[in-house]
Protein backbone atom coordinates (compact mmCIF):
# COMPACT_ATOMS: atom_id res chain seq x y z
CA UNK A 1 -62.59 -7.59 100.66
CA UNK A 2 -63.52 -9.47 97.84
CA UNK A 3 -61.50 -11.80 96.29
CA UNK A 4 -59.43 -10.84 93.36
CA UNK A 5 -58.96 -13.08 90.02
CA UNK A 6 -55.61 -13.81 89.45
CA UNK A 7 -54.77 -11.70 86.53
CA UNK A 8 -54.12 -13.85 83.17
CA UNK A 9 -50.82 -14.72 82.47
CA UNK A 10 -49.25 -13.67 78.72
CA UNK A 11 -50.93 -15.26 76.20
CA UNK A 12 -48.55 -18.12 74.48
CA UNK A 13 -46.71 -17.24 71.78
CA UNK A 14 -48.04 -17.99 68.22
CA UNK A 15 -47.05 -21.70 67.01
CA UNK A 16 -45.39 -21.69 63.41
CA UNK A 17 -47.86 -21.66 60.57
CA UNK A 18 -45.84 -24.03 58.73
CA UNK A 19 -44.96 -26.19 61.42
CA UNK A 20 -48.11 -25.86 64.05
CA UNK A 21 -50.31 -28.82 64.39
CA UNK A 22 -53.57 -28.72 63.25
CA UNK A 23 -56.42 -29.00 66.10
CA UNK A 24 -59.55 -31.10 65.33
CA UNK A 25 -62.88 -31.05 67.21
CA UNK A 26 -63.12 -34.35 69.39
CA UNK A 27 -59.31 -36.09 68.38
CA UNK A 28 -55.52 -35.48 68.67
CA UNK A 29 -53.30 -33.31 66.88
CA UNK A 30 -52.04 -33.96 63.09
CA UNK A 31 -48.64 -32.19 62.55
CA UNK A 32 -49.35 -30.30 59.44
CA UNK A 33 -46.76 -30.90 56.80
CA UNK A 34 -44.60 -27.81 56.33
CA UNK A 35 -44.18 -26.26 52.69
CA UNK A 36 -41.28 -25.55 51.45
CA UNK A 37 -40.88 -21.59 50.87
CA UNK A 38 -37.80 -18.64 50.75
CA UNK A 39 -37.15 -17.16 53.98
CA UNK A 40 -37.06 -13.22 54.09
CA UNK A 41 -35.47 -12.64 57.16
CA UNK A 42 -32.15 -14.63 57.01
CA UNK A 43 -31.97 -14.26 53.23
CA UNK A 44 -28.76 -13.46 51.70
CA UNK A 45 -29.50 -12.59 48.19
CA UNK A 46 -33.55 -14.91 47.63
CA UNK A 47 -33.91 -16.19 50.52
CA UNK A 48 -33.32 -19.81 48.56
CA UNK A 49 -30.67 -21.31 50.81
CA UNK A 50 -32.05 -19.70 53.97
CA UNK A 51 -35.58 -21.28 53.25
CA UNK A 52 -34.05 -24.73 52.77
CA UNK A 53 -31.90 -24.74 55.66
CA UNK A 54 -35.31 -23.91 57.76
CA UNK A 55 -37.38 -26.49 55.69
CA UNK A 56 -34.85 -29.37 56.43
CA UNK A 57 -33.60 -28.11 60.03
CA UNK A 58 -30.05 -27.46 58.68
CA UNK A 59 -27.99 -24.58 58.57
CA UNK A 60 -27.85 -22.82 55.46
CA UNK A 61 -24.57 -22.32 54.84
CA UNK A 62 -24.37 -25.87 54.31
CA UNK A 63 -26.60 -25.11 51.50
CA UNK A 64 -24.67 -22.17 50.22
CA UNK A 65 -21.43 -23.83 49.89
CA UNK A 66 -22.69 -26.66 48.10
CA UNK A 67 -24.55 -24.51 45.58
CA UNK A 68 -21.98 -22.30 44.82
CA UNK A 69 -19.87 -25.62 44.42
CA UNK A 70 -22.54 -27.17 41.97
CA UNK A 71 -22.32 -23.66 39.96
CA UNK A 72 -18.98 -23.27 39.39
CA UNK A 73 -18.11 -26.94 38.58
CA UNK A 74 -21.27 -27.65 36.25
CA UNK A 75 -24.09 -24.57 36.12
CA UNK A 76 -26.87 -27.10 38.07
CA UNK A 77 -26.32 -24.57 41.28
CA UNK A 78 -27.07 -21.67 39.18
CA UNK A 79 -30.28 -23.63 37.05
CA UNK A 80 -31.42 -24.58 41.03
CA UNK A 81 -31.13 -21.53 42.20
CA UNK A 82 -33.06 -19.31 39.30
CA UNK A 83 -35.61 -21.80 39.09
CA UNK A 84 -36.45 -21.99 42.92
CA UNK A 85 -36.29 -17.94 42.95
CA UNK A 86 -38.71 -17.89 40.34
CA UNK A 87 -40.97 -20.32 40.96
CA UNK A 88 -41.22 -20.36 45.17
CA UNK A 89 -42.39 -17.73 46.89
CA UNK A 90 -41.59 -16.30 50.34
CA UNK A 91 -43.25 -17.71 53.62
CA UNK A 92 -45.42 -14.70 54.12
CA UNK A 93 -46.51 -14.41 50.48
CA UNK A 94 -48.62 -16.52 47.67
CA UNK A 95 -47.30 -15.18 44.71
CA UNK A 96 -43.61 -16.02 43.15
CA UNK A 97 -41.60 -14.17 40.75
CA UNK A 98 -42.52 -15.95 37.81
CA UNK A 99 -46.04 -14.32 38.25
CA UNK A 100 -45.21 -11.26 38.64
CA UNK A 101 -42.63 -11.26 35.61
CA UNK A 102 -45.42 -12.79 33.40
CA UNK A 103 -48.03 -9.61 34.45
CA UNK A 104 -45.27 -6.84 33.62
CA UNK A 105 -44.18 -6.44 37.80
CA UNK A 106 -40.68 -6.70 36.61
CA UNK A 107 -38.22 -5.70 39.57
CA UNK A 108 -34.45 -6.65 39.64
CA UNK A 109 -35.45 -9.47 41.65
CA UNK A 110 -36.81 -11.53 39.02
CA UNK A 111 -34.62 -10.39 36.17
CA UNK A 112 -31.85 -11.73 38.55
CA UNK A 113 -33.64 -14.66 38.54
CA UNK A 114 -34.04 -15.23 35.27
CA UNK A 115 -30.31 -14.25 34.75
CA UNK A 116 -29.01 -16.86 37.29
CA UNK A 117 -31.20 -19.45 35.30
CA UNK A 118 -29.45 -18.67 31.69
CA UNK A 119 -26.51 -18.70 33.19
CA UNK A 120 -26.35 -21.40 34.69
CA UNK A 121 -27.75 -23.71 31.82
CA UNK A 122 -25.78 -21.94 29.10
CA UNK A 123 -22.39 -23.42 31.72
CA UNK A 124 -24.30 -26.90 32.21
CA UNK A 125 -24.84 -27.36 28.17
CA UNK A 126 -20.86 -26.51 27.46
CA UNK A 127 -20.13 -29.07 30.24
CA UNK A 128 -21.87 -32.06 28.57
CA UNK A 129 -18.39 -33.61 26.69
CA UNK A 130 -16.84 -33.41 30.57
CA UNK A 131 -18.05 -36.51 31.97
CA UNK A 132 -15.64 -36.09 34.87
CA UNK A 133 -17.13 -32.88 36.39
CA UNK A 134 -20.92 -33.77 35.75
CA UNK A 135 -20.25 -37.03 37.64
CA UNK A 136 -19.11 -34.88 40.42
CA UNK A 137 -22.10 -32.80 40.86
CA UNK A 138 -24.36 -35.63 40.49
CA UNK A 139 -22.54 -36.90 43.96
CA UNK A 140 -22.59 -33.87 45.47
CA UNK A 141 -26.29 -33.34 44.61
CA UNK A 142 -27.77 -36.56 46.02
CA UNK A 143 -25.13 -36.43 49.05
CA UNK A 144 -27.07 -32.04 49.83
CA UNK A 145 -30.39 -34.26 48.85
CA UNK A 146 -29.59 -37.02 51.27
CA UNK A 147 -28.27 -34.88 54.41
CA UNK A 148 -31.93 -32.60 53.76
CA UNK A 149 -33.83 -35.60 53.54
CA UNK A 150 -32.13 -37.48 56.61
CA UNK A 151 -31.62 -34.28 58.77
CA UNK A 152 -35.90 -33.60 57.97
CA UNK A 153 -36.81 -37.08 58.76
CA UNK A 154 -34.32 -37.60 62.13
CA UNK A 155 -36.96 -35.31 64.20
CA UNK A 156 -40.24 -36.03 62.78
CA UNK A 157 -41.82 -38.17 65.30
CA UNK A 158 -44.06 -41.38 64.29
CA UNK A 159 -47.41 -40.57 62.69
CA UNK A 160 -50.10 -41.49 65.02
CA UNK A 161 -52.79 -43.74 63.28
CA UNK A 162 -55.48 -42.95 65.38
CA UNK A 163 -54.78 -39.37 64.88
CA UNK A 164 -54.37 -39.56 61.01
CA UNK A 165 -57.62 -41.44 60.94
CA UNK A 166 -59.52 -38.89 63.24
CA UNK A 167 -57.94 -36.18 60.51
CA UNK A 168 -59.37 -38.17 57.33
CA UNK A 169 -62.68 -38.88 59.03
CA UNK A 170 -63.15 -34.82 59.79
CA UNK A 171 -65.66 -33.17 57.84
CA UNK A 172 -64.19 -30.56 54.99
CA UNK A 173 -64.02 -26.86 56.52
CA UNK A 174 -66.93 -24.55 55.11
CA UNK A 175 -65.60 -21.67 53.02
CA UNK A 176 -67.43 -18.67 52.05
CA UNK A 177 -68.64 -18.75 48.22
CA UNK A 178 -66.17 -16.50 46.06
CA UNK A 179 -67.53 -12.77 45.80
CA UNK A 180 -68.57 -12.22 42.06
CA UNK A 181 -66.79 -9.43 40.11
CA UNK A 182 -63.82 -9.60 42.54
CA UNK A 183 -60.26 -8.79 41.52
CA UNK A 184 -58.39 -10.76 38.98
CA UNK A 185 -54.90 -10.62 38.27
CA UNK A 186 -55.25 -11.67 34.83
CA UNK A 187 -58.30 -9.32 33.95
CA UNK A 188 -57.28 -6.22 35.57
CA UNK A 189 -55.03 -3.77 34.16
CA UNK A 190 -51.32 -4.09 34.64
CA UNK A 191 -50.80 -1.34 37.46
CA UNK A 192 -48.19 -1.74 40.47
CA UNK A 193 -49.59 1.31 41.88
CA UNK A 194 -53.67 1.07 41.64
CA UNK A 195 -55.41 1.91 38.36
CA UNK A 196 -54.38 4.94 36.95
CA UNK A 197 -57.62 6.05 34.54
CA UNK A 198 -56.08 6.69 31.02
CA UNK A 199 -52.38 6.44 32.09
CA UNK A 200 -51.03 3.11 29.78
CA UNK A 201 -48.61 0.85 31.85
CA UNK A 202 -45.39 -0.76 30.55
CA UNK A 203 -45.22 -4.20 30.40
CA UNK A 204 -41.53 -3.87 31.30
CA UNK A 205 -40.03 -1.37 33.16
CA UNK A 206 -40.82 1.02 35.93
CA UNK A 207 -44.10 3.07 36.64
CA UNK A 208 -44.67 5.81 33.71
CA UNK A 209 -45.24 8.96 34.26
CA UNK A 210 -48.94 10.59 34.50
CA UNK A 211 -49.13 13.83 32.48
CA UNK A 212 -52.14 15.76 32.95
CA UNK A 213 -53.55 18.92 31.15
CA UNK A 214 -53.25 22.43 32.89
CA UNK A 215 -54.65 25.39 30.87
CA UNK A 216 -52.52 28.26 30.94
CA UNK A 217 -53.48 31.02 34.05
CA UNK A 218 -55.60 33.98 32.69
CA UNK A 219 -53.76 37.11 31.98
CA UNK A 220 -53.77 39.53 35.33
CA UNK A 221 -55.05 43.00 33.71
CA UNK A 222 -52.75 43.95 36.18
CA UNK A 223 -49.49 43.55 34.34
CA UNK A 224 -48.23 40.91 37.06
CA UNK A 225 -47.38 38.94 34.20
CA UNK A 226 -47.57 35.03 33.76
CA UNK A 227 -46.71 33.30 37.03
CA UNK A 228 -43.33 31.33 37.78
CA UNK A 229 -43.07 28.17 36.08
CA UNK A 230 -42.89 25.37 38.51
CA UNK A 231 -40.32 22.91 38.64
CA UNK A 232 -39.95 20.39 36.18
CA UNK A 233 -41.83 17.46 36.38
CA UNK A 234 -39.89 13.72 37.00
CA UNK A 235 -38.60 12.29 33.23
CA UNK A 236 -40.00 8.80 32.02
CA UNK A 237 -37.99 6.18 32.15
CA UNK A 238 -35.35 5.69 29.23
CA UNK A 239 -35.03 2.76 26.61
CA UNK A 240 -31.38 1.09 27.33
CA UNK A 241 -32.30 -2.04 25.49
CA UNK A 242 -30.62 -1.18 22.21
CA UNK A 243 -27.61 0.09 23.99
CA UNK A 244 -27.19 -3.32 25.44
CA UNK A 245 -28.10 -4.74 22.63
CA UNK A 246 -24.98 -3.22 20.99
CA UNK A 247 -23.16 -3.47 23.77
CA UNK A 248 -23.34 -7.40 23.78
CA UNK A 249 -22.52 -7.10 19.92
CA UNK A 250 -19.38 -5.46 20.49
CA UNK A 251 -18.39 -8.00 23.38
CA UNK A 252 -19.12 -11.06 21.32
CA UNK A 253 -17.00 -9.52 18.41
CA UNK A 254 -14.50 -8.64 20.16
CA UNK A 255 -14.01 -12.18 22.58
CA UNK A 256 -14.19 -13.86 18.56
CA UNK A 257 -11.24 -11.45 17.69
CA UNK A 258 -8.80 -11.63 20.51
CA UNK A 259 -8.97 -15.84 20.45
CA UNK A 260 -9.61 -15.84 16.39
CA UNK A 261 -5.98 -16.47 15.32
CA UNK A 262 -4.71 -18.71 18.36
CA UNK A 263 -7.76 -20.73 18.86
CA UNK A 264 -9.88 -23.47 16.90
CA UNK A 265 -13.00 -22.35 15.87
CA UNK A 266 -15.20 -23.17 18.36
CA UNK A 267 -13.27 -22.02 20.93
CA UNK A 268 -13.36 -18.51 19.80
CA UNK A 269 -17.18 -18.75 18.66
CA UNK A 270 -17.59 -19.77 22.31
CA UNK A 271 -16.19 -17.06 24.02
CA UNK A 272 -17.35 -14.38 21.89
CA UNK A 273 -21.00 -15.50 22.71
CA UNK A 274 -19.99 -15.92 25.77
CA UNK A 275 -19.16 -12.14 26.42
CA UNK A 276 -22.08 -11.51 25.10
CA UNK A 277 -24.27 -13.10 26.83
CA UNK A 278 -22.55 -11.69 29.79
CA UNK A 279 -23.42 -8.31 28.88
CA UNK A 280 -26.12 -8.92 27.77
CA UNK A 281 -27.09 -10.77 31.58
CA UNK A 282 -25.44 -7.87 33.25
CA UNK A 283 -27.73 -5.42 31.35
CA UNK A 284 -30.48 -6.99 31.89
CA UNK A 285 -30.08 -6.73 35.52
CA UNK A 286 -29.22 -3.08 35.75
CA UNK A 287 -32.27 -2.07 33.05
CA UNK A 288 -34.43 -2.94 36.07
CA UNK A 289 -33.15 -0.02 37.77
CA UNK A 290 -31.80 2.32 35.36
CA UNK A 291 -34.37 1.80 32.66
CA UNK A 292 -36.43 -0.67 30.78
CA UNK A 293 -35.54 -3.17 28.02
CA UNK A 294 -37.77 -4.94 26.17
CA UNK A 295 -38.76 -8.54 26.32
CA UNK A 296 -36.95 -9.22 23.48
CA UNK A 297 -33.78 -9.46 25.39
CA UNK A 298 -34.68 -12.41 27.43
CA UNK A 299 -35.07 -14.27 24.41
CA UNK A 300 -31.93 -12.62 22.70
CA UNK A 301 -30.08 -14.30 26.03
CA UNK A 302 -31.71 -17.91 25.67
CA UNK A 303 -30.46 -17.85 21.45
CA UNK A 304 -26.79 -17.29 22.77
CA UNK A 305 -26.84 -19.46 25.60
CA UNK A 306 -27.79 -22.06 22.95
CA UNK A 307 -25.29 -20.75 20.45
CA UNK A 308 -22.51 -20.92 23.34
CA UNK A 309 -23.69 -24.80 24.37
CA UNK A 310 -23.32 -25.29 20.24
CA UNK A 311 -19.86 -23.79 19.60
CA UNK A 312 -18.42 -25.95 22.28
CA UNK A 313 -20.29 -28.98 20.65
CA UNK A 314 -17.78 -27.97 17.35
CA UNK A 315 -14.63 -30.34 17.12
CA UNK A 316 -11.50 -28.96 17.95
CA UNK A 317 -9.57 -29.82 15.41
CA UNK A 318 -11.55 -27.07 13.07
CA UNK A 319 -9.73 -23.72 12.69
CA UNK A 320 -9.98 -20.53 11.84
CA UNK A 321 -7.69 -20.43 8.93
CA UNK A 322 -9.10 -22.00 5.71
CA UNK A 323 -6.16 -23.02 3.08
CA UNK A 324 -5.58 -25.19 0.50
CA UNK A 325 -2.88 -27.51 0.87
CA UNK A 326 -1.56 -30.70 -1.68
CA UNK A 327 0.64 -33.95 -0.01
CA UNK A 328 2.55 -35.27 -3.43
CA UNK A 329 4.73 -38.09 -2.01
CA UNK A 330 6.90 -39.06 -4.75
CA UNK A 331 8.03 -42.33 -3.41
CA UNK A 332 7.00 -44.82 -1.31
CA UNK A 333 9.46 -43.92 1.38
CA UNK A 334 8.12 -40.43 1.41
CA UNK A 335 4.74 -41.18 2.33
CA UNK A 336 3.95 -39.80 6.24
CA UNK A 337 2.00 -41.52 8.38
CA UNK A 338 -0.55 -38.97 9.40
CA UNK A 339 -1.47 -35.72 7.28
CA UNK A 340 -3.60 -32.89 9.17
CA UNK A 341 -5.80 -29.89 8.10
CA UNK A 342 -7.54 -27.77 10.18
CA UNK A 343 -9.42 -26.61 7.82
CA UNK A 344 -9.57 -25.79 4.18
CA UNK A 345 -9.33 -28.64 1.47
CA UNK A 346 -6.98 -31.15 1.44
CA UNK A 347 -5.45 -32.87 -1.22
CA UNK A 348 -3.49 -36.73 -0.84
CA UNK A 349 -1.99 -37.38 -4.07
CA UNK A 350 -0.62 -41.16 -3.78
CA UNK A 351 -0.69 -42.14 -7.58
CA UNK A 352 3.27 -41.57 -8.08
CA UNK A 353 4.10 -44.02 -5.87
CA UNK A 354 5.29 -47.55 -7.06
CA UNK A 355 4.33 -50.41 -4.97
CA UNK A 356 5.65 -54.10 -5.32
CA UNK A 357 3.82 -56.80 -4.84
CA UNK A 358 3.67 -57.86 -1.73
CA UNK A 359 4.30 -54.40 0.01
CA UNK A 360 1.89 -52.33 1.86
CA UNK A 361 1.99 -48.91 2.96
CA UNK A 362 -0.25 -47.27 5.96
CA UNK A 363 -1.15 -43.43 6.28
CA UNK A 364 -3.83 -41.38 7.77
CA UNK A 365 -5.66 -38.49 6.72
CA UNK A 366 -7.81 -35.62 9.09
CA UNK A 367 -9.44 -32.53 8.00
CA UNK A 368 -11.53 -31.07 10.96
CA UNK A 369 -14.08 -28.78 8.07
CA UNK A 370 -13.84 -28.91 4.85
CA UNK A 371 -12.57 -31.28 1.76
CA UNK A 372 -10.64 -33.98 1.62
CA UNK A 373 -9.71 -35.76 -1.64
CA UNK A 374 -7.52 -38.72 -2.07
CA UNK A 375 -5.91 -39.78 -5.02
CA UNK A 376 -4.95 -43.80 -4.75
CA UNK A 377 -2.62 -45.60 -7.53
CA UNK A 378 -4.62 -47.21 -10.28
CA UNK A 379 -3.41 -50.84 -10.14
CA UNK A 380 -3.10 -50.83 -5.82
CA UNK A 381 -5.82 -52.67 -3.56
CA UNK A 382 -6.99 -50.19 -1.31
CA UNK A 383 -8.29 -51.39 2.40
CA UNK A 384 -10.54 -48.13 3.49
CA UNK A 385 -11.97 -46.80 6.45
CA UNK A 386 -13.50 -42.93 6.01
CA UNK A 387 -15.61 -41.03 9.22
CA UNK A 388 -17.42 -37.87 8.36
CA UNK A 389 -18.88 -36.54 11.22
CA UNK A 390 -21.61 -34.13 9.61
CA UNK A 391 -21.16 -34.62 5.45
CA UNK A 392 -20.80 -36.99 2.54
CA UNK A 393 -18.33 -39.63 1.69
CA UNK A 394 -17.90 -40.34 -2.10
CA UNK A 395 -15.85 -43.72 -3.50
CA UNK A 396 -15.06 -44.73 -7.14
CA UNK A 397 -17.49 -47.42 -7.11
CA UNK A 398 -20.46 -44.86 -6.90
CA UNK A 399 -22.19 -44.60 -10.06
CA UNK A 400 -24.15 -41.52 -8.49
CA UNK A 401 -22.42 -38.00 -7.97
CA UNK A 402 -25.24 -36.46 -5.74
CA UNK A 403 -24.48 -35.55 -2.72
CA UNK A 404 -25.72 -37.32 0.46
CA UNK A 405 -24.83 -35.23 3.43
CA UNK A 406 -25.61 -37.19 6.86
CA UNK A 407 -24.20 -37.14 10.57
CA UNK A 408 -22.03 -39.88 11.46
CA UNK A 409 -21.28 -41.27 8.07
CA UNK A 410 -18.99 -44.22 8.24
CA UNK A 411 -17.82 -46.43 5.74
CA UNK A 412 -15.12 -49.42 5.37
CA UNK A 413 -14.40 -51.39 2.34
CA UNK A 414 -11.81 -52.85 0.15
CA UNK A 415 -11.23 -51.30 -2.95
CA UNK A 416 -9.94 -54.07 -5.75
CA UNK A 417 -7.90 -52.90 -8.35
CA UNK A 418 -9.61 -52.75 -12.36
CA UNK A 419 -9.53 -55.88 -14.08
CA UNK A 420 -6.25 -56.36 -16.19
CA UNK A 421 -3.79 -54.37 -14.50
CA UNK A 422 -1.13 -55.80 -12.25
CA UNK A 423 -0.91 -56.88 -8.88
CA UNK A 424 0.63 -53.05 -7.52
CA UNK A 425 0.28 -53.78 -3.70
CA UNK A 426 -1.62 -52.20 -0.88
CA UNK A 427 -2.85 -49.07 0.36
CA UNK A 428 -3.91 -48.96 4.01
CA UNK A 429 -6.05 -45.41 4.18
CA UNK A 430 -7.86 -43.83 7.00
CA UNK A 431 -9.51 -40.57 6.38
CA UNK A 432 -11.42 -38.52 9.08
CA UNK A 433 -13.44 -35.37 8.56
CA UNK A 434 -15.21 -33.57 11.20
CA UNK A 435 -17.26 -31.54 8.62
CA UNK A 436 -17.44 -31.41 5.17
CA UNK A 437 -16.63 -33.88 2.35
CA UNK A 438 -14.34 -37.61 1.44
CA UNK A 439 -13.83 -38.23 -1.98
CA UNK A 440 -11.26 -41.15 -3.14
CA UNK A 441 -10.11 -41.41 -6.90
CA UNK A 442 -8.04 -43.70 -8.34
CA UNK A 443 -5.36 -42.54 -10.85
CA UNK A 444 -5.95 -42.15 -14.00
CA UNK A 445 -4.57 -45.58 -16.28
């Protein structure tokens, strides 16, 4: 009897791609550095969370929480999220969303993607005044940055000198020369399907439909008659986009309508473009599988979330109700210390008032948009501060009427009484306007 081999034993399993070291002729092993992609197995809605948990050898959920904490209390979760969907593709692929949105393969994964994106910076940019909650997800970003970076680096082992040497010494590895006329991405016809020959593709939306031309059967001398029609063939796929279109219209007018008469003004601009971008976000997402929209409404969504991080930029002390309203104290002891108009024009009418010598009287004006116009007494000295945050501030000492309309206009001076009249006291005046215009007068003598 003749000896037998031993029969081989199973072959060892495959190392990681990302993680297996690579081999080199005549030296050690070089652990590869892993890359950083979106797992498809454990994914939960792109794979985002899943693939950092595997990149930094942490579980995911750890990952999950502290997104969906960073999106609710500031938008970053929701920017991090989109942006890594887009732009990072899965382990077993080389191609991300972005690429395939930008060649017209548009799927509901990458409108949800962009969606998620908008979202979430349209929330960031009406956070900006709320230094409190951005400070917050600042920590909480560099303390998920930290615990990846520290949980990564707490099993790497040392790098070996010799072997990172051996690895830079190695000769590059021959690669066959690129096969002329080969397929390009960017110089073939958008198909998802293979080339269809006269069938145009959408650049958004699902596949078309191929219509071909079938002559009619001959006539059987027979009297058989034409044959059965067959059924029907499938319907192309239907334009939604100016149904959401008008859908997000009627949302943002109506969010501007309920909060119009209880809210300041940017308050209810905010939430009316607010609604719409929501619907507009939410039809965006269901057009993927329902029908096709055009490009259009991508851009339509980055306008409002710009117009939403504007409107909450808007002071609050604008409103909705534009009036007309004239303060004429008659006395000194009838002057107020603060008068307030939301918006409209405003009127201060101080010239009836007697002052003695040696008495001054304080009061404060505010107009969040519009005009405000005080008139001071003619023989008074009036100490002046005026803010305008967007507008034009207009004194009686300017010879010039034009109007000079600037952000953040500021001025404070002391107005002398004209020469001849009496000593008549002192006028302590500070106006604010959040929009609009500050004129002072001084009566007439």
């Amino acid at each position: 009897m003749t000896d037998q081999q031993p029969a081989p034993g199973p072959s060892a399993p495959p190392r990681d791609r990302l993680s297996a070291p690579a081999e080199e002729p005549g030296g050690p092993e070089a652990v590869r550095e892993r890359k950083f992609r979106r797992d498809r197995r454990h994914r939960k809605l792109g794979g985002v969370c899943a693939g950092l948990g595997r990149q930094c050898d942490m579980d995911p959920v750890i990952f999950r929480v502290g997104l969906a904490v960073l999106a609710i209390t500031s938008g970053l979760g929701l920017v991090f999220y989109g942006f890594a969907w887009l732009f990072i593709p899965y382990e077993d692929e080389e191609e991300n969303e972005a690429r395939r949105l930008l060649t017209g393969r548009v799927d509901g994964h990458a409108l949800t993607a962009v969606l998620f994106a908008l979202v979430g910076c349209g929330v960031f940019l009406t956070l900006l005044n709320n230094s409190s909650a951005l400070t917050f997800a600042a920590v909480l970003a560099l303390l998920l940055a930290g615990a990846g970076y520290w949980s990564r680096q707490r099993g790497a082992p040392d790098p070996d000198p010799v072997a990172a040497q051996a690895v830079a010494d190695a000769p590059p590895e021959a690669k066959a020369p690129p096969v002329a006329g080969g397929p390009s991405w960017w110089r073939d016809p958008l198909t998802k399907g293979g080339p269809l020959e006269g069938v145009p593709k959408y650049f958004w939306g699902p596949d078309p439909v191929t219509v071909r031309y079938q002559p009619d059967a001959p006539h059987s001398p027979a009297g058989g008659g034409a044959p059965a029609p067959g059924p029907p063939g499938p319907r192309g796929p239907r334009w939604i986009g100016g149904w959401i279109f008008l859908a997000a219209v009627l949302a943002g007018c109506l969010g501007s309508a309920l909060t119009w008469e209880d809210q300041p003004l940017g308050t209810s601009l905010q939430t009316g473009f607010a609604c719409a971008l929501g619907v507009l976000g939410l039809g965006i997402a269901v057009s993927s599988f329902l029908g096709r929209t055009g490009a259009g409404s991508i851009v339509i969504a980055v306008i409002l979330a710009a117009l939403v991080a504007c409107s909450a930029a808007l002071p609050k002390t604008i409103t909705t109700n534009w009036m007309r309203t004239d303060w004429r104290p008659a006395a000194t002891a009838d002057v107020r210390p603060a008068y307030e108009l939301g918006t409209g024009v405003g009127t201060l009418d101080l010239s009836r008032i007697d002052l003695r010598e040696d008495q001054t009287v304080t009061t404060r004006a505010e107009v969040g948009a519009g005009r405000l116009k005080v008139i001071v007494p003619k023989d008074a000295e009036v100490r002046l501060r005026a803010e305008v945050g967007l507008g034009d501030i207009q004194l009686p000492s300017d010879n010039s009427q034009e109007v000079d309309i600037a952000p953040d206009k500021t001025k404070k001076t002391t107005l002398a009484p004209p020469r001849g009249t009496k000593d008549g006291g002192t006028v302590d005046l500070r106006l604010e306007v959040g929009v609009g215009q500050v004129e002072v007068a001084r009566a007439a003598t």
